[in-house]
Protein backbone atom coordinates (compact mmCIF):
# COMPACT_ATOMS: atom_id res chain seq x y z
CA UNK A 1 12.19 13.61 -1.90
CA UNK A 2 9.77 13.41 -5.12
CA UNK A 3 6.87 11.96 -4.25
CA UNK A 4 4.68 10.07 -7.38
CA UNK A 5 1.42 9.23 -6.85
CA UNK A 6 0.04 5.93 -8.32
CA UNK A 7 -2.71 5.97 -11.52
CA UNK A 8 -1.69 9.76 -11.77
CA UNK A 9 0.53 10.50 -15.22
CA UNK A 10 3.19 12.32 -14.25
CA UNK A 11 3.55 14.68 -17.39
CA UNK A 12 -0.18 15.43 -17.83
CA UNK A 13 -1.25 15.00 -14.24
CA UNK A 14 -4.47 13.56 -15.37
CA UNK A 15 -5.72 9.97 -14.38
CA UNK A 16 -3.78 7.19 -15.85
CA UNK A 17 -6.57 5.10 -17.25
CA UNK A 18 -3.91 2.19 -18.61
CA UNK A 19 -2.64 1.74 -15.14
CA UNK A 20 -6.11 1.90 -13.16
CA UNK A 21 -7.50 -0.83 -16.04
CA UNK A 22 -3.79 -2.99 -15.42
CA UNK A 23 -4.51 -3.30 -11.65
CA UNK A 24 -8.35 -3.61 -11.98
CA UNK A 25 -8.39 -6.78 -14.02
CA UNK A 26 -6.32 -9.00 -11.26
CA UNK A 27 -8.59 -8.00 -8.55
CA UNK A 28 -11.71 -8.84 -11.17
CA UNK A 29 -10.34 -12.10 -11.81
CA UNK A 30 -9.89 -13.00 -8.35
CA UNK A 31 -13.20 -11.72 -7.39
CA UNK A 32 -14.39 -13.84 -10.21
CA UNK A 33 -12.62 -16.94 -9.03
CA UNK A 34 -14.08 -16.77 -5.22
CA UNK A 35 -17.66 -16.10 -7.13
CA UNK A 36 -17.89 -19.06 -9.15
CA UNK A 37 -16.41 -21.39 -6.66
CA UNK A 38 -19.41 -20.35 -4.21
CA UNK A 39 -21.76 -20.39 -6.90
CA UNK A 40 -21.03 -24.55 -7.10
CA UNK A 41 -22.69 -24.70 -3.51
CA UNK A 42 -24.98 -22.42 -3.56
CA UNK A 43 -26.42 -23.51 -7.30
CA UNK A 44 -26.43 -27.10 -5.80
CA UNK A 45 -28.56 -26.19 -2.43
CA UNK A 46 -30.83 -24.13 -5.24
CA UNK A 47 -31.74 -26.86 -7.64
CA UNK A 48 -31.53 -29.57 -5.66
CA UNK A 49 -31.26 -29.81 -1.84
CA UNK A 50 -33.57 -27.19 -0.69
CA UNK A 51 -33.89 -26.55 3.12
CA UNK A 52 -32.21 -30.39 4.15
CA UNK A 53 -29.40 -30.68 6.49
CA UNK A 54 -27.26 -31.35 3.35
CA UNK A 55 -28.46 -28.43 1.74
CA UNK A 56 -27.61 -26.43 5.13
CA UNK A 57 -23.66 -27.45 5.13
CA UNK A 58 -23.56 -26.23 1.57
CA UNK A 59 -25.08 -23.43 2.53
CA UNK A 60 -22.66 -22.72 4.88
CA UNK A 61 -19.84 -23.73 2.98
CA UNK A 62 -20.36 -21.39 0.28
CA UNK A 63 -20.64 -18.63 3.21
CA UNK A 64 -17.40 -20.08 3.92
CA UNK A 65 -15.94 -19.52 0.50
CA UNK A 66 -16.63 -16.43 0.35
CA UNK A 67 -15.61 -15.07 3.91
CA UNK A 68 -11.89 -16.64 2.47
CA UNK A 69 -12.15 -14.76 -0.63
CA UNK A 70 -13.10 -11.50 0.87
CA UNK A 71 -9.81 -11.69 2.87
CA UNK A 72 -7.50 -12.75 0.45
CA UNK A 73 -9.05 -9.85 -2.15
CA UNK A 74 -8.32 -7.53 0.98
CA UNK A 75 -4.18 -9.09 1.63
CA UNK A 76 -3.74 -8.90 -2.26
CA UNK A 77 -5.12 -5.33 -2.23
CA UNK A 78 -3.28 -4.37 0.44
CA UNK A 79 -0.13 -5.55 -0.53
CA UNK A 80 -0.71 -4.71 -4.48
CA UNK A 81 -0.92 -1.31 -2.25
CA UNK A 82 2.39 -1.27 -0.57
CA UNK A 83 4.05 -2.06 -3.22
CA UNK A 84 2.77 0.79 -5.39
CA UNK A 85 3.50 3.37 -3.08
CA UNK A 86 7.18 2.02 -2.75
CA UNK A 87 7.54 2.36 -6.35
């Protein structure tokens, strides 16, 4: 059974750079998603709510935010992952 290995051209056997750069921008642009959306709590407790109880939740919220978003990076990764090396 041939075995390929992922981001590794098979004629050359040198680092596919295309491939790493095709699977690097959909994790980027989810990390970037999860980033901004916690930046709208987090900028508001900044500039405006300080240390209230207000300012508190949103802290806590955007904590929340990106808890979520580290796991879903982590299920997309590791299922982008599976599906490579079944390929």
């Amino acid at each position: 059974m041939p075995s390929t290995t992922p981001f590794i051209d098979s004629v050359t056997g040198e680092l596919d750079r295309a491939q790493v750069l095709s699977e690097a921008i959909p994790i980027g642009k989810l990390i970037g998603l999860f980033v901004t959306l916690s930046l709208v709590p987090f900028g508001l407790v900044f500039l405006a709510l300080g240390s209230s109880p207000v300012g508190e939740v949103l802290v806590i919220l955007g904590q929340f935010i990106l808890a979520v978003g580290t796991g879903i990076v982590l299920m997309y990764v590791v299922a982008r992952g599976t599906q490579l090396s079944g390929e």
